[in-house]
Protein backbone atom coordinates (compact mmCIF):
# COMPACT_ATOMS: atom_id res chain seq x y z
CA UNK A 1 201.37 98.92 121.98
CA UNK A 2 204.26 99.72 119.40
CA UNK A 3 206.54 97.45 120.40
CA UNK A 4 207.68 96.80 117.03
CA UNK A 5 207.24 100.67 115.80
CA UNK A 6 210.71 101.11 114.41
CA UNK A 7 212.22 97.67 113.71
CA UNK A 8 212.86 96.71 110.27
CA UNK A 9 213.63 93.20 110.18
CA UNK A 10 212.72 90.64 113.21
CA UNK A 11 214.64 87.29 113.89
CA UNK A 12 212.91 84.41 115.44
CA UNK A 13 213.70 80.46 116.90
CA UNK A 14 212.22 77.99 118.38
CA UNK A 15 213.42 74.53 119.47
CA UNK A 16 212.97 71.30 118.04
CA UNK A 17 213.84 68.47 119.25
CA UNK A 18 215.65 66.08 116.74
CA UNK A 19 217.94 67.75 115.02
CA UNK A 20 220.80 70.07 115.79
CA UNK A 21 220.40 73.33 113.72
CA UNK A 22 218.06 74.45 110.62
CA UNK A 23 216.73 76.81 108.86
CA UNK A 24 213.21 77.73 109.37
CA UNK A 25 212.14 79.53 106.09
CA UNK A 26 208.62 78.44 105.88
CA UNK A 27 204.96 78.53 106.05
CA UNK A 28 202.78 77.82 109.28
CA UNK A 29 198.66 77.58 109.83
CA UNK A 30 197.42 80.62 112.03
CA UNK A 31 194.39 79.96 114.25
CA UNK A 32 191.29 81.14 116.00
CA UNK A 33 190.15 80.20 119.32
CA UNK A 34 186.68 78.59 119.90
CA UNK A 35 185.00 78.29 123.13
CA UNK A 36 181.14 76.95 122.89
CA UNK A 37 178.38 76.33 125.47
CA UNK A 38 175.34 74.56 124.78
CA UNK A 39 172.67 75.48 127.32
CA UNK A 40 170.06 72.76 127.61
CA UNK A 41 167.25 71.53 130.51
CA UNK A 42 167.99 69.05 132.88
CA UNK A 43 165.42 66.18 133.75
CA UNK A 44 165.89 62.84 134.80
CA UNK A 45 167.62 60.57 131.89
CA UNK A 46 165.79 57.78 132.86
CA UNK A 47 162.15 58.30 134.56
CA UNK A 48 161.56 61.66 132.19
CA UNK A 49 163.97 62.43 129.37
CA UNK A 50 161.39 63.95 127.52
CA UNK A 51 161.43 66.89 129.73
CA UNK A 52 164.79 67.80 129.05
CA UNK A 53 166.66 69.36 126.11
CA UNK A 54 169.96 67.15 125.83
CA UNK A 55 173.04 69.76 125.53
CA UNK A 56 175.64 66.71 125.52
CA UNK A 57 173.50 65.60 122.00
CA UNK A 58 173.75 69.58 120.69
CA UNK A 59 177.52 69.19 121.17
CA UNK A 60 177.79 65.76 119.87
CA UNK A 61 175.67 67.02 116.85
CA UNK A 62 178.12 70.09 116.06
CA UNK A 63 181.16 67.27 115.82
CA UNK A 64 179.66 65.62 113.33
CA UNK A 65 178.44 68.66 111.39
CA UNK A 66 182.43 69.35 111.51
CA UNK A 67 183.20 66.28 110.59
CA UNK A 68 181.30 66.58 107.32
CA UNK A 69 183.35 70.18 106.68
CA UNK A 70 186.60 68.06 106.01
CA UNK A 71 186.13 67.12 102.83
CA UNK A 72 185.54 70.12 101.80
CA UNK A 73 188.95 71.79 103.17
CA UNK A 74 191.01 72.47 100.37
CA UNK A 75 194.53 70.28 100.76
CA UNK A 76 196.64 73.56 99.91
CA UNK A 77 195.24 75.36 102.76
CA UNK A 78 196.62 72.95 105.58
CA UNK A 79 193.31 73.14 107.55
CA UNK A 80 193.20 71.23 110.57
CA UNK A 81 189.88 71.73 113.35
CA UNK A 82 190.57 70.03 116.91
CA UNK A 83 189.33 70.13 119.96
CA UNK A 84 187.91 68.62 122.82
CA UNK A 85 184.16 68.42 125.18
CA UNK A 86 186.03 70.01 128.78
CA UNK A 87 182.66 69.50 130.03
CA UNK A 88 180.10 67.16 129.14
CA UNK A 89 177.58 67.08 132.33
CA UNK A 90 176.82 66.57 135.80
CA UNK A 91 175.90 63.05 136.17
CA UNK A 92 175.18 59.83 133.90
CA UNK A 93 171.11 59.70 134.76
CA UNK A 94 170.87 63.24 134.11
CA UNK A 95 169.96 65.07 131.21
CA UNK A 96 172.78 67.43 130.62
CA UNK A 97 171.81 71.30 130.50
CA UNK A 98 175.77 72.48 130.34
CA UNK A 99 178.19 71.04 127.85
CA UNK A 100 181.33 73.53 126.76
CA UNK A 101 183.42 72.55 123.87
CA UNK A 102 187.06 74.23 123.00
CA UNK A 103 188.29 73.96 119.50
CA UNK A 104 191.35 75.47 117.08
CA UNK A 105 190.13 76.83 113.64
CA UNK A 106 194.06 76.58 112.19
CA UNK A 107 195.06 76.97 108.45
CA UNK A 108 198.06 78.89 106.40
CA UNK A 109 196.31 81.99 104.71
CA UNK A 110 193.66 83.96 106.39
CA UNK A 111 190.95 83.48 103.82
CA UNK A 112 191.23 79.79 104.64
CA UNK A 113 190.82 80.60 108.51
CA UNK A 114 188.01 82.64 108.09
CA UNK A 115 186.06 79.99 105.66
CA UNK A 116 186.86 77.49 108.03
CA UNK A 117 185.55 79.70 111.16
CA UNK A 118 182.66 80.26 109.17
CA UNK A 119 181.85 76.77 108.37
CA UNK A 120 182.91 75.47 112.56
CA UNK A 121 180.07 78.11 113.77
CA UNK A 122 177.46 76.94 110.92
CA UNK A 123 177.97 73.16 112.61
CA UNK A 124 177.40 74.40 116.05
CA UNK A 125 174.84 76.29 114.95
CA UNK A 126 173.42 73.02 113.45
CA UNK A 127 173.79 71.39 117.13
CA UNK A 128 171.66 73.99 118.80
CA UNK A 129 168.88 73.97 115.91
CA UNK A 130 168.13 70.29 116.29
CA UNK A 131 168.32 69.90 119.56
CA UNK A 132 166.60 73.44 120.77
CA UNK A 133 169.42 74.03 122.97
CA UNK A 134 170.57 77.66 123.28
CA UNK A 135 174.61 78.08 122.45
CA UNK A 136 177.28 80.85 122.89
CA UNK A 137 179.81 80.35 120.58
CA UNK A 138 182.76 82.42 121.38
CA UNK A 139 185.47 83.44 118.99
CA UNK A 140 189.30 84.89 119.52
CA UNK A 141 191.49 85.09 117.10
CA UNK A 142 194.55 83.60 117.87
CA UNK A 143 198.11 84.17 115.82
CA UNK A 144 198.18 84.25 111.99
CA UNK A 145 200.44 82.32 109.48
CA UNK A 146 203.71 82.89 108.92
CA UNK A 147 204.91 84.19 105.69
CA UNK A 148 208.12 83.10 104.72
CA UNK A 149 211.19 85.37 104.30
CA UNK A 150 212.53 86.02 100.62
CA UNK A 151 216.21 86.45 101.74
CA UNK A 152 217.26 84.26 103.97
CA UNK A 153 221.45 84.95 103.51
CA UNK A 154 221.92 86.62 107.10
CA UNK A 155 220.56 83.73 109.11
CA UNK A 156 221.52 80.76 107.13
CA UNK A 157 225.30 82.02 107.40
CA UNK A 158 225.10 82.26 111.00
CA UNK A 159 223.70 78.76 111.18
CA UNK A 160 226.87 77.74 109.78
CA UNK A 161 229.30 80.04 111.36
CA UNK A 162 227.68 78.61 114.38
CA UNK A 163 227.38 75.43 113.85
CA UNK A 164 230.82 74.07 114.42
CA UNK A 165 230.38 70.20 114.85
CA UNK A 166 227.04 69.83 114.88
CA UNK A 167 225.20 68.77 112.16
CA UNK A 168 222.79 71.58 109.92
CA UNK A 169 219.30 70.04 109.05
CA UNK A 170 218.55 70.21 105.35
CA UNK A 171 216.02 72.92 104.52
CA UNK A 172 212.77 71.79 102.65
CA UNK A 173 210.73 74.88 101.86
CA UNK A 174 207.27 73.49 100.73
CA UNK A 175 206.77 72.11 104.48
CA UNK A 176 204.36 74.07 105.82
CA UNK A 177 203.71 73.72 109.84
CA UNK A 178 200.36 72.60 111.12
CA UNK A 179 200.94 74.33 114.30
CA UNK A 180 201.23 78.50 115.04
CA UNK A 181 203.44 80.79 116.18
CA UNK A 182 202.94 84.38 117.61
CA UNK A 183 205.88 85.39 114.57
CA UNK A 184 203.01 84.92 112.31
CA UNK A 185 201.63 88.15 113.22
CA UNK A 186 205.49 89.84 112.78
CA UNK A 187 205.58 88.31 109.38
CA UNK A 188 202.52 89.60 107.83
CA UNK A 189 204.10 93.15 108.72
CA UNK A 190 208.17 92.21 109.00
CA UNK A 191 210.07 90.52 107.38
CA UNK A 192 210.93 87.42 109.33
CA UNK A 193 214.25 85.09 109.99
CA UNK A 194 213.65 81.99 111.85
CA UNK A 195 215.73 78.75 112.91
CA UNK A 196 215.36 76.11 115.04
CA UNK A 197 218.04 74.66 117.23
CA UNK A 198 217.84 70.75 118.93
CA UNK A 199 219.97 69.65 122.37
CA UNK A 200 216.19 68.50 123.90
CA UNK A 201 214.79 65.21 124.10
CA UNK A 202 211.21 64.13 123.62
CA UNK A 203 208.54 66.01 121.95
CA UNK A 204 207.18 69.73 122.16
CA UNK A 205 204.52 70.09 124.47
CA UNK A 206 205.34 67.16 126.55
CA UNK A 207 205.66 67.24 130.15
CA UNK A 208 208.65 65.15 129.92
CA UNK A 209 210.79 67.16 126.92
CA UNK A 210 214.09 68.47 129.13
CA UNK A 211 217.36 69.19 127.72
CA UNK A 212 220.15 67.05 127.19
CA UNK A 213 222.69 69.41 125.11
CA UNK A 214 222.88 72.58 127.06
CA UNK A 215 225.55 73.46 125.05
CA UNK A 216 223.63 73.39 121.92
CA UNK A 217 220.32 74.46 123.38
CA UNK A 218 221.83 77.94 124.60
CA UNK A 219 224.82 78.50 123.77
CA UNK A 220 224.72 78.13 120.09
CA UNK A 221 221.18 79.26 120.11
CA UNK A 222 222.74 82.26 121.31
CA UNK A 223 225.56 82.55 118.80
CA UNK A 224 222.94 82.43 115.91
CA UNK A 225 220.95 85.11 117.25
CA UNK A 226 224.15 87.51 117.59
CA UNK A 227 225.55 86.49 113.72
CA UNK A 228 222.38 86.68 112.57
CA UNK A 229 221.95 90.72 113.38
CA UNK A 230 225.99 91.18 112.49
CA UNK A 231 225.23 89.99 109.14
CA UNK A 232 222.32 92.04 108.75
CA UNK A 233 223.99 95.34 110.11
CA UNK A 234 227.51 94.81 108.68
CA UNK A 235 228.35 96.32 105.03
CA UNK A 236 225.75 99.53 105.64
CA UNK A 237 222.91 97.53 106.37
CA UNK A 238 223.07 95.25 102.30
CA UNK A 239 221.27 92.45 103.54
CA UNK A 240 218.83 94.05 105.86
CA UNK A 241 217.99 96.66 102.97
CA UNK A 242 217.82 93.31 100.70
CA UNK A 243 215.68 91.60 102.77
CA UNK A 244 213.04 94.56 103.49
CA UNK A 245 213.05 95.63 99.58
CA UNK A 246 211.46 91.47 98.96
CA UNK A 247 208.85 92.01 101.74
CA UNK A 248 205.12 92.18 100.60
CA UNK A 249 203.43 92.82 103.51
CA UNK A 250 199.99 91.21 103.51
CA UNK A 251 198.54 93.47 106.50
CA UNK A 252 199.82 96.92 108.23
CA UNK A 253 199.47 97.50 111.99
CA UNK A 254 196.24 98.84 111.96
CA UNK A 255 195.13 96.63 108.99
CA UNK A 256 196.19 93.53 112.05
CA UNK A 257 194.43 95.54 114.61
CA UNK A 258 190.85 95.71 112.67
CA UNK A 259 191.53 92.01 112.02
CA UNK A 260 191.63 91.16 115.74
CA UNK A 261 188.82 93.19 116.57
CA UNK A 262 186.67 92.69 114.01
CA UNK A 263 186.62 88.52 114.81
CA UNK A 264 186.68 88.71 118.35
CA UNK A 265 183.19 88.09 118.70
CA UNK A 266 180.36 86.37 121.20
CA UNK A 267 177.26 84.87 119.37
CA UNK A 268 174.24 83.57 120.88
CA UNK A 269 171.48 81.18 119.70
CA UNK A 270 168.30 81.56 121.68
CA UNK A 271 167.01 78.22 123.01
CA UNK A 272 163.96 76.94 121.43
CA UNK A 273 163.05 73.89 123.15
CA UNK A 274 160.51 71.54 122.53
CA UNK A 275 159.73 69.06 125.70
CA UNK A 276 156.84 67.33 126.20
CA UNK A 277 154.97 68.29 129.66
């Protein structure tokens, strides 16, 4: 689309609840997207189960087959596979022919994602085999890791220009986020600034998280932001020019784009069921 064309430098936030303000200088997992159907035959799970080809036991399979991945996950790469069965059948006494599955392939490099998308299909894969189920398992890649900025001056004085009263979380860069963000994908091309600002209670993602510092949550949310580009602009542009001349950028826009389209991808395992008659 070339939205972000001609910018130089991007600044990002998001909330978190628990502190007041912070830096955040540091790495996240990126993700893909997995959506699989097992395709069985229904029968009777009690009078004939030998006629049918058990798609709940494909799925059930392809867990486990992921479950003996893990170990091999290498700690550095922040891995994590998750998921749930969103549909697991029709009825208890019936065999069941339609079982879908949705997972999150996450890690913080893309080598990692892809070894770990490799090794999620291989276990589903391993489902349909021993069963003789047929499977789709759909892929979409989802947003990439973030890559931490080298010069973080411009936001980090805002923070405290900001910050008045409140209290400025202490910045551990080694933490790296389980979870993703879309400024991954900004960050493999941009430079990046990010920080988080609190004034909400209860945890992200929870239907009951609501603010409780308005103040905080949008007003000096909103100060940040504005600092934040005045340091960058003022004195001819020195820190934006710093901050762009530390950037490695790990892909280019149309390296990203070949990367989305290139794993966006259906496959499909041919049933090859064995039933007795």
């Amino acid at each position: 689309m070339g939205a972000f064309d001609d910018i130089d430098v991007a600044v990002g936030h998001h909330i978190a609840p628990g502190i007041s303000l912070a830096l955040s200088n540091h790495r996240s997992n990126g993700f893909m997207s997995k959506i699989v159907r097992f395709h069985g035959i229904p029968a009777h799970a009690a009078e004939a189960p030998w006629s049918g080809v058990d798609a709940l036991s494909a799925a059930a399979l392809g867990i486990q087959a992921v479950n003996a991945q893990r170990e091999f996950f290498r700690d550095q790469d922040t891995v994590r596979v998750h998921g749930f069965i969103s549909k697991g059948g029709e009825a208890m006494n019936v065999i069941a022919d339609n079982v879908t599955m949705e997972y999150s392939v996450r890690a913080n490099n893309i080598p990692a994602i892809l070894d770990a998308s490799r090794k999620f299909d291989r276990a589903m894969r391993s489902g349909a085999v021993a069963t003789g189920c047929g499977a789709k398992i759909i892929t979409m890649p989802g947003y990439l890791p973030v890559m931490p900025a080298g010069d973080t001056r411009a936001v980090e004085e805002a923070i405290l220009a900001a910050a008045g009263s409140y209290e400025v979380a202490k910045h551990d860069p080694g933490i790296v986020m389980g979870g993703s963000t879309d400024f991954g994908e900004v960050s493999q091309i941009l430079p990046l600034l990010q920080f988080n600002t609190g004034g909400y209670t209860n945890e992200l993602h929870n239907k009951e998280m609501h603010p409780v510092d308005e103040y905080l949550a949008y007003v000096v949310t909103a100060k940040v932001f504005a600092l934040t580009a005045y340091n960058l602009l003022k004195n001819n542009g020195a820190y934006a020019r710093a901050l762009m001349e530390q950037h490695e950028a790990v892909l280019t826009k149309e390296s990203y784009i070949q990367y989305m389209e290139k794993h966006n991808r259906v496959e499909t395992i041919p049933m090859e069921p064995v039933v007795m008659e």
